[in-house]
N, C-alpha and C. Protein backbone atom coordinates (compact mmCIF):
# COMPACT_ATOMS: atom_id res chain seq x y z
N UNK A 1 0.84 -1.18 0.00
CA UNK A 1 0.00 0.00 0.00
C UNK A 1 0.88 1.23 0.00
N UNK A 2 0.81 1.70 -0.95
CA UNK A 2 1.09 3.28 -0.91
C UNK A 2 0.45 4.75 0.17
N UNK A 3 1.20 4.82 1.41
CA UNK A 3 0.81 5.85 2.29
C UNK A 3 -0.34 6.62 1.75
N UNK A 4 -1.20 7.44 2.26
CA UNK A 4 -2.16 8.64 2.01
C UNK A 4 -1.18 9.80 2.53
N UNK A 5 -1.30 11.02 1.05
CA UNK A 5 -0.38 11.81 1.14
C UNK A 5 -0.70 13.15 1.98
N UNK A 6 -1.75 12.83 2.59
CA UNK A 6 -2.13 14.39 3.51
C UNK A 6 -2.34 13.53 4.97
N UNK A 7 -1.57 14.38 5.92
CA UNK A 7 -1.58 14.23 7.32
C UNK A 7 -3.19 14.08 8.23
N UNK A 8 -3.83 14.52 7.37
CA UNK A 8 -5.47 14.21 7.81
C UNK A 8 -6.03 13.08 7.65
N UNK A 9 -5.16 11.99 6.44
CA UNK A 9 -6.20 10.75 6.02
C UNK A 9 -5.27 9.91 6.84
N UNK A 10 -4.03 9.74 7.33
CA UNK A 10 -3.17 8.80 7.96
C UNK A 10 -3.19 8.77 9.40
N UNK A 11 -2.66 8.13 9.91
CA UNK A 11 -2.18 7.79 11.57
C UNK A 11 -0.74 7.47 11.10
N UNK A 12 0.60 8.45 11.80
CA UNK A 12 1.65 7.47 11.56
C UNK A 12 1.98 7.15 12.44
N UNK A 13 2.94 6.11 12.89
CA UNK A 13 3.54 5.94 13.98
C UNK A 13 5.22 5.31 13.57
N UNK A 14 5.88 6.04 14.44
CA UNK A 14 7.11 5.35 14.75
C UNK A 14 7.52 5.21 16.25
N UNK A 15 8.44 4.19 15.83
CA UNK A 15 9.19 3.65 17.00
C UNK A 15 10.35 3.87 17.42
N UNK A 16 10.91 3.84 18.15
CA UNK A 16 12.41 3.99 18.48
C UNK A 16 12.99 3.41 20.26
N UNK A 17 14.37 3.46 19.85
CA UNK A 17 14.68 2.85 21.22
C UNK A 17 15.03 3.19 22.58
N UNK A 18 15.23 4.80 21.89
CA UNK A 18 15.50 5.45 23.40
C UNK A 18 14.42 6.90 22.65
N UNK A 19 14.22 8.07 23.83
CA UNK A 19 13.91 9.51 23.58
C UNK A 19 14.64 10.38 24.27
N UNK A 20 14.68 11.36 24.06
CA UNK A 20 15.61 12.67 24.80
C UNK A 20 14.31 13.82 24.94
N UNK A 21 13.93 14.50 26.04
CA UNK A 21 13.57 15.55 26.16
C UNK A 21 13.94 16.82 27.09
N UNK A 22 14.07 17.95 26.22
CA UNK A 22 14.18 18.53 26.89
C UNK A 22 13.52 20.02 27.31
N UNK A 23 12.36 19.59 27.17
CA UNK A 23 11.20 20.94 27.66
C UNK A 23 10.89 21.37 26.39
N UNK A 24 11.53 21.46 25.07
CA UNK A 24 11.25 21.88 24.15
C UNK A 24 11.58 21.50 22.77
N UNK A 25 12.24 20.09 22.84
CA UNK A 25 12.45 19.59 22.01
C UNK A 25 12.99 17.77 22.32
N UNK A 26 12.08 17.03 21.06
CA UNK A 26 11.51 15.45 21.74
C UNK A 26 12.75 15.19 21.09
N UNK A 27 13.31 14.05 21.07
CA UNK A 27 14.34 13.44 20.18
C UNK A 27 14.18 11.61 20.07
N UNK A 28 13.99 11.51 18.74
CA UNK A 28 13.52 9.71 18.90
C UNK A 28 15.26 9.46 18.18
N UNK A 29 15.69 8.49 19.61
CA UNK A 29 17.07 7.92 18.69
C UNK A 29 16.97 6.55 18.66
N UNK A 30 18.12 5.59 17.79
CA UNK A 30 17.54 4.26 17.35
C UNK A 30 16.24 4.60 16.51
N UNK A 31 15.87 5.38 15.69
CA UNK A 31 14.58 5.03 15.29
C UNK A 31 14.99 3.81 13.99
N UNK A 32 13.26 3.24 13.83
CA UNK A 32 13.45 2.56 13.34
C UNK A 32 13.28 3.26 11.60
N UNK A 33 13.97 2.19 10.88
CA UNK A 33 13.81 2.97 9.54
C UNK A 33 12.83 3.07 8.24
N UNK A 34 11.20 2.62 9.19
CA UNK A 34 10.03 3.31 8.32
C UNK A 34 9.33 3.65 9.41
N UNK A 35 8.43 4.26 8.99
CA UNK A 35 7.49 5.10 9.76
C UNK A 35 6.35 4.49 8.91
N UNK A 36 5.22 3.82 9.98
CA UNK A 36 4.02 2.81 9.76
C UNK A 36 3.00 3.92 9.33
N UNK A 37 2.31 3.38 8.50
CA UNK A 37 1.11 4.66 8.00
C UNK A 37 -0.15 3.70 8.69
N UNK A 38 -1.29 4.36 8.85
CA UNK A 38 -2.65 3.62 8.70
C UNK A 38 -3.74 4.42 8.40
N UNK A 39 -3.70 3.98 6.84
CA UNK A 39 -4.72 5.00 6.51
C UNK A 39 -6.29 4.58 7.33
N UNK A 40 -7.09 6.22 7.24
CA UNK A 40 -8.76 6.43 7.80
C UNK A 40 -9.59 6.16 6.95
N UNK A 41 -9.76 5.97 5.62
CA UNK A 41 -10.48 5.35 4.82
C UNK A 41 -10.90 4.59 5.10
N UNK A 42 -12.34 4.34 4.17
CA UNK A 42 -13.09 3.01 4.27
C UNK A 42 -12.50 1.84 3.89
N UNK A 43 -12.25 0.85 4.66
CA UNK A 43 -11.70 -0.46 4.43
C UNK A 43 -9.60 0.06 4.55
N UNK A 44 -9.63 0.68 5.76
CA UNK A 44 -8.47 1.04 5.92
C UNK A 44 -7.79 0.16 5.85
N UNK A 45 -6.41 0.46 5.35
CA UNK A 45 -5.37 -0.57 5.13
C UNK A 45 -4.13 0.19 5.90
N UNK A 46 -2.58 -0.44 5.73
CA UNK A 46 -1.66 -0.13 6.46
C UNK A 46 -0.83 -0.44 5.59
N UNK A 47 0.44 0.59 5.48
CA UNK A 47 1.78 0.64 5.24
C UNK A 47 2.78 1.14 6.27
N UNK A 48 4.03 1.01 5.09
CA UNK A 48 4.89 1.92 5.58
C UNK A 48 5.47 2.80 4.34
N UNK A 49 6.70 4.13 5.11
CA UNK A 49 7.23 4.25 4.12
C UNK A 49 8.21 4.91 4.60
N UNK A 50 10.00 4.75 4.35
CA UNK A 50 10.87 5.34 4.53
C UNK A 50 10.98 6.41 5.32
N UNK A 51 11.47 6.75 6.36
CA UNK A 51 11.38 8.12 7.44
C UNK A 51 11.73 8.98 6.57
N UNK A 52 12.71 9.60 5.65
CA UNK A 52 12.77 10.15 4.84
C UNK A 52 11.93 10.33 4.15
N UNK A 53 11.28 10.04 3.55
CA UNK A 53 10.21 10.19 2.80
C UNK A 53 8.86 10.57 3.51
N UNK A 54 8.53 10.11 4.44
CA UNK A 54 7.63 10.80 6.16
C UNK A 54 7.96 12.14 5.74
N UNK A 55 9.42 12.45 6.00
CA UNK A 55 10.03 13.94 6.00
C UNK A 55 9.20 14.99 4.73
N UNK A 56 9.51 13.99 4.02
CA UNK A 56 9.70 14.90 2.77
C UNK A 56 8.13 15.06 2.64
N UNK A 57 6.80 13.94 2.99
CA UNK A 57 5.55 14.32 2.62
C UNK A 57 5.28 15.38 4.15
N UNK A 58 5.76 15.34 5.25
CA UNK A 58 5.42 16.44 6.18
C UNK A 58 5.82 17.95 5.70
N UNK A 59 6.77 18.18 5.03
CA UNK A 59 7.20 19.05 4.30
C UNK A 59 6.52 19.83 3.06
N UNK A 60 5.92 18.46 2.21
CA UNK A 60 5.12 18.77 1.28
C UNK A 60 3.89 19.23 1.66
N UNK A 61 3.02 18.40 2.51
CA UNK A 61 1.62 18.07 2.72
C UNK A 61 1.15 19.90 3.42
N UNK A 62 2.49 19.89 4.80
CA UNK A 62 2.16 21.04 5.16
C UNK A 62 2.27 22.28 4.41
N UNK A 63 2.83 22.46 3.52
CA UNK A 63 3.09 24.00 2.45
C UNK A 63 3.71 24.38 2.93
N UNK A 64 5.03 23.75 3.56
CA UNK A 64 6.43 24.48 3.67
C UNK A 64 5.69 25.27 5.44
N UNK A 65 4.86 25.08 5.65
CA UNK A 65 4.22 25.58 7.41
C UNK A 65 4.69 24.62 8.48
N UNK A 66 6.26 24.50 8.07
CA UNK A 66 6.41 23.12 9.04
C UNK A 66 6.45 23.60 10.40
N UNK A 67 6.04 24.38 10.88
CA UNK A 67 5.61 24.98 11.83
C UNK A 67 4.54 24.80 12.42
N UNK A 68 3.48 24.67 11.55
CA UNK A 68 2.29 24.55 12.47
C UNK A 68 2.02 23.01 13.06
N UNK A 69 1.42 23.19 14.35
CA UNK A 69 1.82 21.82 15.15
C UNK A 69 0.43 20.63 14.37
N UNK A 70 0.82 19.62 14.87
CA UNK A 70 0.71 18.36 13.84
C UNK A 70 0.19 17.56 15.63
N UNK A 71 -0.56 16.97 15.89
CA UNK A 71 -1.13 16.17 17.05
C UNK A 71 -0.85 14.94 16.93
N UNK A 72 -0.02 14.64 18.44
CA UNK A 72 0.82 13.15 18.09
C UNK A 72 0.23 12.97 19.81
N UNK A 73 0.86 11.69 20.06
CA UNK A 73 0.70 11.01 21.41
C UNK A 73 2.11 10.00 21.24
N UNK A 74 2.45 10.42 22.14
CA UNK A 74 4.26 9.57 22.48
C UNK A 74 3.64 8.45 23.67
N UNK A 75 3.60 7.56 23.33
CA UNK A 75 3.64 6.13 24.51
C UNK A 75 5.57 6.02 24.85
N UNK A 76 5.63 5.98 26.19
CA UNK A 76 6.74 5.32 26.43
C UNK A 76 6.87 4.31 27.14
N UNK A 77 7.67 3.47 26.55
CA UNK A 77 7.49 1.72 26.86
C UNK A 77 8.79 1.42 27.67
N UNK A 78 9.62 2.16 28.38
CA UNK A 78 10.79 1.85 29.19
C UNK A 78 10.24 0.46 30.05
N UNK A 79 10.53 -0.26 30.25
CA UNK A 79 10.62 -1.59 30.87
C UNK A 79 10.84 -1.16 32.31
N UNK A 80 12.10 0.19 32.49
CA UNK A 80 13.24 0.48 34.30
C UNK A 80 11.64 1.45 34.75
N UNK A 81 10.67 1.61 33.87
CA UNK A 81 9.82 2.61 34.38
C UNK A 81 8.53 1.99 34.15
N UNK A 82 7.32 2.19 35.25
CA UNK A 82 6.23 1.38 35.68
C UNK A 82 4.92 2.25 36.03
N UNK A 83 4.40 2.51 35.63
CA UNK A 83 3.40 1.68 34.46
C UNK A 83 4.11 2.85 33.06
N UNK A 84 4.00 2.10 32.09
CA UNK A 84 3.95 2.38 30.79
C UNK A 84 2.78 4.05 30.90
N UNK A 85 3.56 5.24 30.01
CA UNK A 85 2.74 6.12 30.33
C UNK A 85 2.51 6.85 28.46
N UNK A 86 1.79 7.95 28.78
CA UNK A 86 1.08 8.18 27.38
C UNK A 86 1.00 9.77 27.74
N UNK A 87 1.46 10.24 26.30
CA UNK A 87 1.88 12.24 27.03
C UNK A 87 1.21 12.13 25.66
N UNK A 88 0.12 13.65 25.58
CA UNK A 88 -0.54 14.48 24.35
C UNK A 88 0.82 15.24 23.74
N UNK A 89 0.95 15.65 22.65
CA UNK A 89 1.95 16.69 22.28
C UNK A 89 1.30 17.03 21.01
N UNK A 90 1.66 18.31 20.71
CA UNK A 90 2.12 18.63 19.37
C UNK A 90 3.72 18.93 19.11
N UNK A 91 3.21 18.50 17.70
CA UNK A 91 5.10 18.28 16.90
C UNK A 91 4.58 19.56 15.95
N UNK A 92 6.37 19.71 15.35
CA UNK A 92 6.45 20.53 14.72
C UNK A 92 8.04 20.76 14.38
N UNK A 93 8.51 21.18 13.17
CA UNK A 93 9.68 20.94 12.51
C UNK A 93 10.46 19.71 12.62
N UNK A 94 9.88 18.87 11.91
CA UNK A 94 10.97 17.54 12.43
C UNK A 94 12.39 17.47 11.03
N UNK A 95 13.39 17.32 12.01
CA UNK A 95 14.54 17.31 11.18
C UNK A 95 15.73 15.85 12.26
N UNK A 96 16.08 15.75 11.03
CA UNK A 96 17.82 14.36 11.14
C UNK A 96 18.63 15.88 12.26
N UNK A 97 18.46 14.67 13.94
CA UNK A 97 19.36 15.73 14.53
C UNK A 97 20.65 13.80 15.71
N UNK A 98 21.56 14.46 15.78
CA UNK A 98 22.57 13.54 15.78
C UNK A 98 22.07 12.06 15.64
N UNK A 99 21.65 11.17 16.13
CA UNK A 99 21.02 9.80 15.77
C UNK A 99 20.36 9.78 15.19
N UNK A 100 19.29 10.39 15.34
CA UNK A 100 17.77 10.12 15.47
C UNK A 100 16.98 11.63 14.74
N UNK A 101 15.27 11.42 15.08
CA UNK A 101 14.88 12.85 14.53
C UNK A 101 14.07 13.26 15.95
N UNK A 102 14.91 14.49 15.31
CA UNK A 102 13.40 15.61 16.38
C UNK A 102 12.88 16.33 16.16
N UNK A 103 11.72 16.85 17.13
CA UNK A 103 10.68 17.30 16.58
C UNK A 103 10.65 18.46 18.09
N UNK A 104 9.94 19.89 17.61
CA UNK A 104 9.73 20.29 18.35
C UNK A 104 8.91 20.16 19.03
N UNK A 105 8.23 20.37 20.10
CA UNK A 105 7.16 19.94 20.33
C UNK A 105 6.57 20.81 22.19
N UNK A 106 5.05 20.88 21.88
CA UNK A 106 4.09 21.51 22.93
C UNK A 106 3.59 20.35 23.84
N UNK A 107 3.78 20.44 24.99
CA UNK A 107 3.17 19.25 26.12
C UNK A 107 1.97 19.83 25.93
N UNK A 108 0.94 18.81 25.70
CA UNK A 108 -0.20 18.93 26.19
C UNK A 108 -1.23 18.90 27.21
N UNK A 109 -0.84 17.12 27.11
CA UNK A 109 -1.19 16.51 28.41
C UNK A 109 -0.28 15.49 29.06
N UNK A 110 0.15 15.14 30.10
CA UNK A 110 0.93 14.02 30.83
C UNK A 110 2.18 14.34 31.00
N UNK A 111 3.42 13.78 30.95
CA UNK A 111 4.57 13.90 31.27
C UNK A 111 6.02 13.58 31.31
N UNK A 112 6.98 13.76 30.49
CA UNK A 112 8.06 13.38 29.80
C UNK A 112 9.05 13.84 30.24
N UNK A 113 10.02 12.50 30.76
CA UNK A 113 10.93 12.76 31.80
C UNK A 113 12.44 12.98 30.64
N UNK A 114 13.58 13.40 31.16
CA UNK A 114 14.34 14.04 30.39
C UNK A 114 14.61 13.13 29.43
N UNK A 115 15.20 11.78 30.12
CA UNK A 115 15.28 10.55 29.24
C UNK A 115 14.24 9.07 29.13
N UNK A 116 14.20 8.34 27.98
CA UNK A 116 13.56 7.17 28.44
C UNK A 116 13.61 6.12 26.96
N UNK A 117 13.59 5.11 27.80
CA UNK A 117 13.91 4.05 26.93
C UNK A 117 12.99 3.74 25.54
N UNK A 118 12.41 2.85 25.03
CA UNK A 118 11.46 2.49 23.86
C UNK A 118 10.65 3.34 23.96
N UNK A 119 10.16 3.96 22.91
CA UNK A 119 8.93 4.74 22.86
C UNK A 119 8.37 4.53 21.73
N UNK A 120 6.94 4.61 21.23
CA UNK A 120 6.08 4.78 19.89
C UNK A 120 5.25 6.47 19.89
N UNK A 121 5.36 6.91 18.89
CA UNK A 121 4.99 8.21 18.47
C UNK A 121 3.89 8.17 17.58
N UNK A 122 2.55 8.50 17.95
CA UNK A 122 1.38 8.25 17.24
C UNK A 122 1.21 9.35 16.62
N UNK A 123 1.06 9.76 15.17
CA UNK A 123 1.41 11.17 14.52
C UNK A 123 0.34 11.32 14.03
N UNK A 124 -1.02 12.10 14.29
CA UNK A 124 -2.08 12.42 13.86
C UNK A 124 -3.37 12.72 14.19
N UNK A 125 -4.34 13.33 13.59
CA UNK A 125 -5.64 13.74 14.49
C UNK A 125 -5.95 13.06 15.20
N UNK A 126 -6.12 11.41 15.00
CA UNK A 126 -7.22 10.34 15.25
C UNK A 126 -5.96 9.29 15.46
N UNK A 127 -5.28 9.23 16.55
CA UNK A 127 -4.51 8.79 17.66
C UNK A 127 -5.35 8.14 18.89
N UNK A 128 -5.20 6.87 19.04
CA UNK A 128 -5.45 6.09 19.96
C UNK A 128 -5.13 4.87 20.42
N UNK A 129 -3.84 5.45 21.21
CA UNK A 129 -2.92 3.95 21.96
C UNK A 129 -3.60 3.28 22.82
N UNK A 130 -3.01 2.27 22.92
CA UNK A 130 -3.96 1.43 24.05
C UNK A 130 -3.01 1.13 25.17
N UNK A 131 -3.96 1.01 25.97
CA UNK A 131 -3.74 1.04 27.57
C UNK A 131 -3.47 -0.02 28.13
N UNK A 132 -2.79 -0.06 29.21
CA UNK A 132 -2.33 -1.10 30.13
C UNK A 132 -3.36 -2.42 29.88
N UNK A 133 -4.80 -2.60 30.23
CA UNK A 133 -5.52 -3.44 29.90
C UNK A 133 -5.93 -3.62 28.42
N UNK A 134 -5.33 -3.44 27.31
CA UNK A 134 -5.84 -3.37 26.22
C UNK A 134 -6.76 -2.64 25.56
N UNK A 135 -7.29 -1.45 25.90
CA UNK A 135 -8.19 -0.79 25.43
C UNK A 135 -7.93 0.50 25.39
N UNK A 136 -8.45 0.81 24.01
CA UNK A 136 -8.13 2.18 23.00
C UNK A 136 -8.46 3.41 24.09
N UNK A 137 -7.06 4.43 24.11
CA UNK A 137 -7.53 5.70 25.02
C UNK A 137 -8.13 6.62 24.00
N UNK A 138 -9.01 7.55 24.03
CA UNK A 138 -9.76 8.61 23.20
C UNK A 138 -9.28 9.45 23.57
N UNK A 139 -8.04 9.91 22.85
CA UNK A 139 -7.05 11.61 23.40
C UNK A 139 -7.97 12.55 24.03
N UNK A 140 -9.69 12.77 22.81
CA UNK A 140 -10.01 13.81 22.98
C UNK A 140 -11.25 13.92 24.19
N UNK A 141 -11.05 12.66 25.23
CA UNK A 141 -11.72 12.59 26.04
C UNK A 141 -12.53 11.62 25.83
């Protein structure tokens, strides 16, 4: 499957093995090297497609406004840290910074400690990780 090229019809998510934050900027290092699409269409299907290429349609899709924030949800899955937790954010300018990419980004809701191990980055309106017991959280309440 070929991704959906506007940030409104997809869910992306990536993964990675560690994060860096620091009040104002997320950092996914180890990432892995596609970024999972799932398109919202009827009879949704799922890809991937090259993080680079992620780049290049966030770049496109937005009109060069890589500025304006983009609604993600960061799960972090550290194993040394208990229970598994789930922070609102918006992103914004994501660029190749020493390992990994980062993104700027607005806390919304929850809480992101400077460092932490595995994390998944849910990139889009219609974001919904699931919870300790298996069941879908509704960001928007």
């Amino acid at each position: 499957m070929e991704c959906p090229e506007a940030f409104t019809q997809a869910t992306y998510v990536q993964v990675a093995r560690e994060v860096r934050f620091d009040g104002r900027s997320l950092t996914l290092l180890d990432l892995a090297p596609s970024t999972i699409c799932l398109a919202r269409e009827p009879g949704a299907t799922a890809g991937h497609l090259p993080t680079g290429l992620f780049l290049d349609h966030w770049y496109d899709q937005l009109e060069g406004a890589s500025v304006r924030p983009v609604p993600a949800v960061l799960s972090l899955l550290d194993a040394d840290r208990a229970p598994a937790s789930d922070s609102q954010v918006l992103l914004s300018l994501p660029r190749i910074r020493e390992a990994g990419l980062q993104y700027q980004i607005q806390l919304v809701e929850g809480e992101i400690p400077p460092t932490s191990g595995a994390c998944v980055l849910f990139i889009g309106s219609a974001v919904a990780p699931v919870d300790a017991e298996g069941g879908c959280i509704n960001p928007s309440g």
